[in-house]
PDB file of N, CA and C in Angstrom:
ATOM      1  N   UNK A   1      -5.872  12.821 -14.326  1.00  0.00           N
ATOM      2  CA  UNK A   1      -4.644  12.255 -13.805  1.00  0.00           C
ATOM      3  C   UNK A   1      -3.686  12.034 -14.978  1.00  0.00           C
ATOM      4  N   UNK A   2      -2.487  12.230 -14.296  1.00  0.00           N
ATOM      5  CA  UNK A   2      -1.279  12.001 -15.321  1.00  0.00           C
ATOM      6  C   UNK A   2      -1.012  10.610 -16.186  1.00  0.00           C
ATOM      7  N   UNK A   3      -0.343  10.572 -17.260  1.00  0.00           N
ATOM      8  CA  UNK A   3      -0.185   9.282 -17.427  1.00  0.00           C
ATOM      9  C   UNK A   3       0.873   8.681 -16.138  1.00  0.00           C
ATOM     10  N   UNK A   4       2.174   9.934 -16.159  1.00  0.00           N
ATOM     11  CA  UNK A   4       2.938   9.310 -15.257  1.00  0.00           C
ATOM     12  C   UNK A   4       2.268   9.158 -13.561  1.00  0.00           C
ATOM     13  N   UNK A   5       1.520  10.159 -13.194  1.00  0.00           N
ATOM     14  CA  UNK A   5       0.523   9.615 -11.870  1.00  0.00           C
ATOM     15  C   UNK A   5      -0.074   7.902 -12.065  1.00  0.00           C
ATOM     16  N   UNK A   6      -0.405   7.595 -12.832  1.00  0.00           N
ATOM     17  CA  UNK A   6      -1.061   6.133 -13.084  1.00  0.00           C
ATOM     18  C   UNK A   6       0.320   5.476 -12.519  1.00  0.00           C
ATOM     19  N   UNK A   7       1.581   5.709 -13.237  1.00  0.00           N
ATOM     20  CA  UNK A   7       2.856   4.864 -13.078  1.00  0.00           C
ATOM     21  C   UNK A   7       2.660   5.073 -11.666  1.00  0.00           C
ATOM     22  N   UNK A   8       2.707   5.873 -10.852  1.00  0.00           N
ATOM     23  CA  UNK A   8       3.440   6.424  -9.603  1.00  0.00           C
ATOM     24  C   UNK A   8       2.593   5.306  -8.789  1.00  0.00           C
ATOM     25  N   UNK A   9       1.287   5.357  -8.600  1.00  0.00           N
ATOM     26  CA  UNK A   9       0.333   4.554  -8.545  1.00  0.00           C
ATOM     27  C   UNK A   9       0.583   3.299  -8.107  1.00  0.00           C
ATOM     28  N   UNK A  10       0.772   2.933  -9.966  1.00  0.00           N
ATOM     29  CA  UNK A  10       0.970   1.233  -9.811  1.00  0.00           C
ATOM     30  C   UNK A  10       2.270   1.034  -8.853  1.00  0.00           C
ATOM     31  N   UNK A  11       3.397   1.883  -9.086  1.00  0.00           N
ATOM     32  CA  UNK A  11       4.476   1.642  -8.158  1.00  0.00           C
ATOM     33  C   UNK A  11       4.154   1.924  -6.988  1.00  0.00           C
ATOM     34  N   UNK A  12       3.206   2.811  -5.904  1.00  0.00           N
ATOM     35  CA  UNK A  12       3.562   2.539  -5.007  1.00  0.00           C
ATOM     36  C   UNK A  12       2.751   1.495  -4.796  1.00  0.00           C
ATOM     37  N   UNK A  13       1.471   0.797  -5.317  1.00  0.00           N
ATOM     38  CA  UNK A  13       0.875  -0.654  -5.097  1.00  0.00           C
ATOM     39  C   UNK A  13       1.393  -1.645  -5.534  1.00  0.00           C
ATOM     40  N   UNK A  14       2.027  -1.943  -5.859  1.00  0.00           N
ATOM     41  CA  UNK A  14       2.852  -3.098  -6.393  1.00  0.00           C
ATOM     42  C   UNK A  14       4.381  -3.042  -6.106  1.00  0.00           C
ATOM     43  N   UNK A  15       5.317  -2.057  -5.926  1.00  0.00           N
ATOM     44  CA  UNK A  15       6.777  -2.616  -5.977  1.00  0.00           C
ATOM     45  C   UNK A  15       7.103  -2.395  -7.193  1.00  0.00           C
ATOM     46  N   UNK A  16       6.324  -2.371  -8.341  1.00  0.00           N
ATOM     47  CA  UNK A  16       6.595  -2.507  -9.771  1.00  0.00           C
ATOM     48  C   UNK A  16       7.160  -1.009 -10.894  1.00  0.00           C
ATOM     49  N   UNK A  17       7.934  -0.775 -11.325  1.00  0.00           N
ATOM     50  CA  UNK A  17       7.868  -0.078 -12.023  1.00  0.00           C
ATOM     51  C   UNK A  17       7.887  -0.170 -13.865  1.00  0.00           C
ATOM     52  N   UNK A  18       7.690   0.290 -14.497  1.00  0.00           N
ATOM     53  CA  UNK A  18       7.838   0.290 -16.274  1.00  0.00           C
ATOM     54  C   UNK A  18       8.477  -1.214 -16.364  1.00  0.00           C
ATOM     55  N   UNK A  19       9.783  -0.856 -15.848  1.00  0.00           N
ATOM     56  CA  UNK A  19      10.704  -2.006 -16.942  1.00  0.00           C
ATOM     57  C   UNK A  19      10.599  -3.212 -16.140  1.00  0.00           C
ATOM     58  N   UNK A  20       9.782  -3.219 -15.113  1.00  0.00           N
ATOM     59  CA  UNK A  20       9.683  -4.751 -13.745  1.00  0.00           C
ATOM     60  C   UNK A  20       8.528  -5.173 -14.839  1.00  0.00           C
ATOM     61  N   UNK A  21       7.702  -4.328 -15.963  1.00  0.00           N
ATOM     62  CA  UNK A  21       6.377  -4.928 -16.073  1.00  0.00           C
ATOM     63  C   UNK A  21       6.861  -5.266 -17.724  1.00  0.00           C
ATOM     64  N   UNK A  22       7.504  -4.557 -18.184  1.00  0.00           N
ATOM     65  CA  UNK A  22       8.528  -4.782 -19.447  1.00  0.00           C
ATOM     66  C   UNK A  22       8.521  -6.365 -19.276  1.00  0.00           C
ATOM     67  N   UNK A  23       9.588  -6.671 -17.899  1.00  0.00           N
ATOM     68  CA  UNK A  23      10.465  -7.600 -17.856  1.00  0.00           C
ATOM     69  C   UNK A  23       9.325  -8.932 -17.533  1.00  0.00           C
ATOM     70  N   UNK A  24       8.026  -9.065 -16.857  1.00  0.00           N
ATOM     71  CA  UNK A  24       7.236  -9.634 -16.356  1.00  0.00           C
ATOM     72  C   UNK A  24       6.752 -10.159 -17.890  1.00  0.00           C
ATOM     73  N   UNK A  25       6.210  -8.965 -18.658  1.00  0.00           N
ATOM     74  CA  UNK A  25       5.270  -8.985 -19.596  1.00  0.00           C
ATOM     75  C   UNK A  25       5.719 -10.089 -20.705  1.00  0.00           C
ATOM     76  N   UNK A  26       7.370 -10.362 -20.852  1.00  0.00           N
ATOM     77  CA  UNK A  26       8.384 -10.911 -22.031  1.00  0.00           C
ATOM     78  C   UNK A  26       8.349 -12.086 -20.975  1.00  0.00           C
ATOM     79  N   UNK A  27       8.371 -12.331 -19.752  1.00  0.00           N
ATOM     80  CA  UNK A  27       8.237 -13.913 -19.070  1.00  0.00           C
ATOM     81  C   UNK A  27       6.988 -14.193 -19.166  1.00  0.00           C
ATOM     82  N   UNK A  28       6.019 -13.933 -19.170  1.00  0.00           N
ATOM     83  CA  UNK A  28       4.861 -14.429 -19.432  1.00  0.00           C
ATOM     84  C   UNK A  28       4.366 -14.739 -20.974  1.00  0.00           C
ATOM     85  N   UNK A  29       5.269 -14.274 -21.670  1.00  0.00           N
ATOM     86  CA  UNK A  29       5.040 -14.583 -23.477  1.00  0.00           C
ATOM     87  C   UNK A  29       4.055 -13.408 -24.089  1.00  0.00           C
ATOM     88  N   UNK A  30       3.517 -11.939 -23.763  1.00  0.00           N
ATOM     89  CA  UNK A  30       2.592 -11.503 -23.994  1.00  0.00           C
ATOM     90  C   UNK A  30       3.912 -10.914 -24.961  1.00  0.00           C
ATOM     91  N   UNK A  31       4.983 -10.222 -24.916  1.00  0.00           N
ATOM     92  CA  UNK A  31       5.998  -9.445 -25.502  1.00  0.00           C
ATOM     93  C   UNK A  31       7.156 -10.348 -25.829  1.00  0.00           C
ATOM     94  N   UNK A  32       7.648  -9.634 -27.124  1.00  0.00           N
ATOM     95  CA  UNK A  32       9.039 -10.391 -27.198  1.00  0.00           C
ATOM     96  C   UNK A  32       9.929  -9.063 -28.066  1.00  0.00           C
ATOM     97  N   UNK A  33      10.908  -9.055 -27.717  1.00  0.00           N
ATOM     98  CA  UNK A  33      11.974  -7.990 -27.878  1.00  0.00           C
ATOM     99  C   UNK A  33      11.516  -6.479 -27.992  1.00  0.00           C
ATOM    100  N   UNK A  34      10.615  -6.021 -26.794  1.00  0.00           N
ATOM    101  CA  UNK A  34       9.859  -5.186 -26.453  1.00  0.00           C
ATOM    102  C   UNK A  34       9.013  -5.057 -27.141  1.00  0.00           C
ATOM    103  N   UNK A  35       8.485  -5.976 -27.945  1.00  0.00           N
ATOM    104  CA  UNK A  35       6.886  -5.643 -28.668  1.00  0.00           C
ATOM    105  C   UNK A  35       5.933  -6.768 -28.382  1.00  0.00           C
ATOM    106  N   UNK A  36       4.694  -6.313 -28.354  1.00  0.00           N
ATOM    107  CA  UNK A  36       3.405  -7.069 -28.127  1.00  0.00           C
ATOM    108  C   UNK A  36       3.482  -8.319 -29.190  1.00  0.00           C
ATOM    109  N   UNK A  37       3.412  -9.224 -28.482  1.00  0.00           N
ATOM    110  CA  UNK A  37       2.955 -10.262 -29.908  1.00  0.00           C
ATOM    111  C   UNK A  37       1.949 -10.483 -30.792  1.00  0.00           C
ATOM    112  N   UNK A  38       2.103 -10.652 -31.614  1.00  0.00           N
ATOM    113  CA  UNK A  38       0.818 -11.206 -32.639  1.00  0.00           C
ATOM    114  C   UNK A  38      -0.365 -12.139 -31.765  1.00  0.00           C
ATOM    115  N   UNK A  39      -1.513 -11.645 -31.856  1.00  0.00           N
ATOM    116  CA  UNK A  39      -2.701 -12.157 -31.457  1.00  0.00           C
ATOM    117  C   UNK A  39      -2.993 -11.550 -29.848  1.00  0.00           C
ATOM    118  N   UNK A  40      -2.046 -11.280 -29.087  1.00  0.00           N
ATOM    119  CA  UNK A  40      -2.028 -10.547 -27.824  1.00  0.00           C
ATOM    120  C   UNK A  40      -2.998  -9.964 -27.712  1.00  0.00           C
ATOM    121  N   UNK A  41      -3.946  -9.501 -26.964  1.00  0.00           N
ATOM    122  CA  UNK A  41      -4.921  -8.831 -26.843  1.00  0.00           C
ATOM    123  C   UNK A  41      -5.079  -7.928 -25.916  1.00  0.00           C
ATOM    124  N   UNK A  42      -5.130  -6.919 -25.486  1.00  0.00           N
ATOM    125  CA  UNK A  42      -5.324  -5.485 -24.318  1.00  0.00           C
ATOM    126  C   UNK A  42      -5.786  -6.384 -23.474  1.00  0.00           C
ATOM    127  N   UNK A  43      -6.900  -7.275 -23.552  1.00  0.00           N
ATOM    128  CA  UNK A  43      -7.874  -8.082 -22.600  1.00  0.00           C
ATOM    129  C   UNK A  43      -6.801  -9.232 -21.770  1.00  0.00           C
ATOM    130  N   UNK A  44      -5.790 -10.074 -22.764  1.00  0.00           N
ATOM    131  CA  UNK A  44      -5.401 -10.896 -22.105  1.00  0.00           C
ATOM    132  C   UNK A  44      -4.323 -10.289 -21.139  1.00  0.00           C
ATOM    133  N   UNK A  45      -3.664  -9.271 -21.426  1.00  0.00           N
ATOM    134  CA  UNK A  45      -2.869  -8.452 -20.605  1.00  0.00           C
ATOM    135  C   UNK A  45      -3.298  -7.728 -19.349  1.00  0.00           C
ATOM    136  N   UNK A  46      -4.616  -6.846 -19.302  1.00  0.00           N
ATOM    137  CA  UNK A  46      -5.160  -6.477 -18.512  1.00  0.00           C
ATOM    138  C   UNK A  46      -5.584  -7.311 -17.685  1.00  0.00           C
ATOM    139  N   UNK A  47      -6.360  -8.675 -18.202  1.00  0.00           N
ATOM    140  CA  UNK A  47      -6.659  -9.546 -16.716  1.00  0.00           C
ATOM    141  C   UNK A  47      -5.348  -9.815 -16.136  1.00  0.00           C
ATOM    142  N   UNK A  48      -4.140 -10.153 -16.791  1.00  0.00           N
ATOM    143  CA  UNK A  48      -3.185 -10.335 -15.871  1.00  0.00           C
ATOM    144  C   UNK A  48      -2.581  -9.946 -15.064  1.00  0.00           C
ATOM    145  N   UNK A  49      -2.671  -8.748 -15.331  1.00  0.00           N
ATOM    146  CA  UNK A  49      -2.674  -7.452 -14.010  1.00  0.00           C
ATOM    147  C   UNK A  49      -3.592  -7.200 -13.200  1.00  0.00           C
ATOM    148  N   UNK A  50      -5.221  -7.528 -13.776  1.00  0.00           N
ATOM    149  CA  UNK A  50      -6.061  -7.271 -12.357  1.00  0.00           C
ATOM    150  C   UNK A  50      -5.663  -8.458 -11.635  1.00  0.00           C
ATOM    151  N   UNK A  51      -5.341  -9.799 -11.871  1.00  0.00           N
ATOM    152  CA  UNK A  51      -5.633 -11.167 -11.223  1.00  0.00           C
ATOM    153  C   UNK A  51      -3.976 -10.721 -10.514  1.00  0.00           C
ATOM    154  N   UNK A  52      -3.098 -10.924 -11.141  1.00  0.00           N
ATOM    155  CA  UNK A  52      -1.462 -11.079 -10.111  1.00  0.00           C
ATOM    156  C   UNK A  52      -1.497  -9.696  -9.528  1.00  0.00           C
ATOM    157  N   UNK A  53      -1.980  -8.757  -9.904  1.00  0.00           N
ATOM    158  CA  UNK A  53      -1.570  -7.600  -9.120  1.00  0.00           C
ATOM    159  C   UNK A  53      -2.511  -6.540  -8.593  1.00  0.00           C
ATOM    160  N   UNK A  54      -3.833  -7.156  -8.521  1.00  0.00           N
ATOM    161  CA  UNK A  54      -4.908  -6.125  -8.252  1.00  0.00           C
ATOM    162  C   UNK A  54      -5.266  -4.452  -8.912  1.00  0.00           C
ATOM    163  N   UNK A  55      -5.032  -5.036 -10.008  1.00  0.00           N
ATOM    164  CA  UNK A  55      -4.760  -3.447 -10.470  1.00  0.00           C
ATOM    165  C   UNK A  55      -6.759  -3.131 -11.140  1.00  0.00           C
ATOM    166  N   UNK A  56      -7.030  -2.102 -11.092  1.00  0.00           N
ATOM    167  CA  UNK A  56      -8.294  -1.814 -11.838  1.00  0.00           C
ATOM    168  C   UNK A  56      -7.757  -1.338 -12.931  1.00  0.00           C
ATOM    169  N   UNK A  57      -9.263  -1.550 -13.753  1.00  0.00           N
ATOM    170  CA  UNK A  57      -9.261  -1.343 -15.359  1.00  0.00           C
ATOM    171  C   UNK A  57      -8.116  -0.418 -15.915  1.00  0.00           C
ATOM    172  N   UNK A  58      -8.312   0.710 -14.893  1.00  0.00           N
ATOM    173  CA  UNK A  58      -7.543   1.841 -15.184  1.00  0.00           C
ATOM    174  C   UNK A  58      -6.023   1.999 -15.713  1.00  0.00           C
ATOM    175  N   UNK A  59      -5.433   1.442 -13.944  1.00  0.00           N
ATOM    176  CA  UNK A  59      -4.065   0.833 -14.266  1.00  0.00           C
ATOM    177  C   UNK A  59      -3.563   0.172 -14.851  1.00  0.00           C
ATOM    178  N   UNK A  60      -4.729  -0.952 -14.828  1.00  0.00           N
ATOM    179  CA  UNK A  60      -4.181  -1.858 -16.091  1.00  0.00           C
ATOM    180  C   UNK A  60      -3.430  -1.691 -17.740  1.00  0.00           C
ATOM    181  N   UNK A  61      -4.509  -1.203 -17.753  1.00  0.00           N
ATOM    182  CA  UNK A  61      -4.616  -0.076 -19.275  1.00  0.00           C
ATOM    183  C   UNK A  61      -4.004   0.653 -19.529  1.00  0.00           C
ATOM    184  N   UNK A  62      -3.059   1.625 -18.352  1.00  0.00           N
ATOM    185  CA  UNK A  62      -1.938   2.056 -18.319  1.00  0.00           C
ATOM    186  C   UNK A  62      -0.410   1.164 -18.402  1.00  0.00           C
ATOM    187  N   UNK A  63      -0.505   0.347 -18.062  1.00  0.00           N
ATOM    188  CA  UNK A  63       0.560  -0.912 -18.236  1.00  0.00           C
ATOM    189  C   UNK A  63       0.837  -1.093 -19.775  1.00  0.00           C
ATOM    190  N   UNK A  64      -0.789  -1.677 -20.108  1.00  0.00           N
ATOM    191  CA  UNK A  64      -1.059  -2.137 -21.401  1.00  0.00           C
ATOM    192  C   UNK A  64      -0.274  -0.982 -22.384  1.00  0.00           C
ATOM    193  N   UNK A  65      -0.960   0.264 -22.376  1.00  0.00           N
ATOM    194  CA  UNK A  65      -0.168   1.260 -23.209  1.00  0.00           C
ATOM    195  C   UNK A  65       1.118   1.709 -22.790  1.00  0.00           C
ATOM    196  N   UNK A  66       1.784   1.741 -21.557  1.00  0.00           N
ATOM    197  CA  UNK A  66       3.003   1.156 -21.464  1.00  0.00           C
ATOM    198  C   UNK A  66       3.676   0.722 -23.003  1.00  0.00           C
ATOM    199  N   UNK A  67       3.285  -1.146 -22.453  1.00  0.00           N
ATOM    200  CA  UNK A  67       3.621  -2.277 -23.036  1.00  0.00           C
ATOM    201  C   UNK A  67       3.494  -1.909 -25.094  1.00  0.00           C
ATOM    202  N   UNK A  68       2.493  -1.399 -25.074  1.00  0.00           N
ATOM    203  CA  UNK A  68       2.060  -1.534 -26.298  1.00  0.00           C
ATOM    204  C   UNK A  68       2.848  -0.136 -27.035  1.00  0.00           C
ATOM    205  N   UNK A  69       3.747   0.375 -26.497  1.00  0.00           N
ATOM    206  CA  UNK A  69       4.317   1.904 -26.616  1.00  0.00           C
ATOM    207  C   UNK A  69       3.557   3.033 -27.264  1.00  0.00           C
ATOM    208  N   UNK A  70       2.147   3.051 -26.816  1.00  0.00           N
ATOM    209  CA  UNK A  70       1.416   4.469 -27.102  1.00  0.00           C
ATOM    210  C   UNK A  70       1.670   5.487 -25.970  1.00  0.00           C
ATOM    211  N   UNK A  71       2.255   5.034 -24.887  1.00  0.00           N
ATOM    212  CA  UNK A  71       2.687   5.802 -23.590  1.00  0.00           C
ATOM    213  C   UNK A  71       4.160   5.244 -23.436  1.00  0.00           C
ATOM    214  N   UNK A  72       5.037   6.282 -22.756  1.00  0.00           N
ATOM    215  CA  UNK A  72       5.827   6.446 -22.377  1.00  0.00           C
ATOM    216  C   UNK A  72       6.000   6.803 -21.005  1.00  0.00           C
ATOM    217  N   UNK A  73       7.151   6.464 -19.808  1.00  0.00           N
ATOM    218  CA  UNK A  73       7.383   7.302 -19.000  1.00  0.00           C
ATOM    219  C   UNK A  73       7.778   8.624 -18.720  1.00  0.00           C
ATOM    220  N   UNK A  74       6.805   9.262 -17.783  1.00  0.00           N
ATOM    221  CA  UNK A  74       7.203  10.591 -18.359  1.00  0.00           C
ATOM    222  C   UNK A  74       6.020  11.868 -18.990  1.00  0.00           C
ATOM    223  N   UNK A  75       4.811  10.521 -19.866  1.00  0.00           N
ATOM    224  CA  UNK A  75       3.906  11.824 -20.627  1.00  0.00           C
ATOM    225  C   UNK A  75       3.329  12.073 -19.330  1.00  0.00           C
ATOM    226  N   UNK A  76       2.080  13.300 -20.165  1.00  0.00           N
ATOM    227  CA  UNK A  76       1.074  13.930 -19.001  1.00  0.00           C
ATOM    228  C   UNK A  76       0.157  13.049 -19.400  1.00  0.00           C
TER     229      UNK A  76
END
């Protein structure tokens, strides 16, 4: 599966797209001026997506690298 299939995914289960999780990720304190903060952890990010948004490991992790800019919208 695509990276962008994972996106398509989480959007049609959630409502959510990239910059809704951008924008979520900087209200919750995990990001600040689009970067991960110091001490942040893949783990504390990922539960927050399985718990508010039912997402599995998978998706999650796709968020996460999202968030963490090793993915982009868009790759394969």
């Amino acid at each position: 599966m695509s990276f962008q299939a994972y996106l398509d995914n989480i959007k049609a289960k959630t409502g959510k797209g990239p910059n809704d999780f951008k924008k979520l990720a900087e209200q919750k304190g995990f990001t600040q001026n689009g970067q991960i903060k110091p001490g942040v952890k893949a783990t504390d990010i990922t539960n927050w997506l399985k718990t508010d948004f039912a997402l599995g490991h998978g998706h999650a992790m796709a968020v996460f690298a999202l968030l963490k800019g090793i993915k982009k919208e868009g790759d394969e």
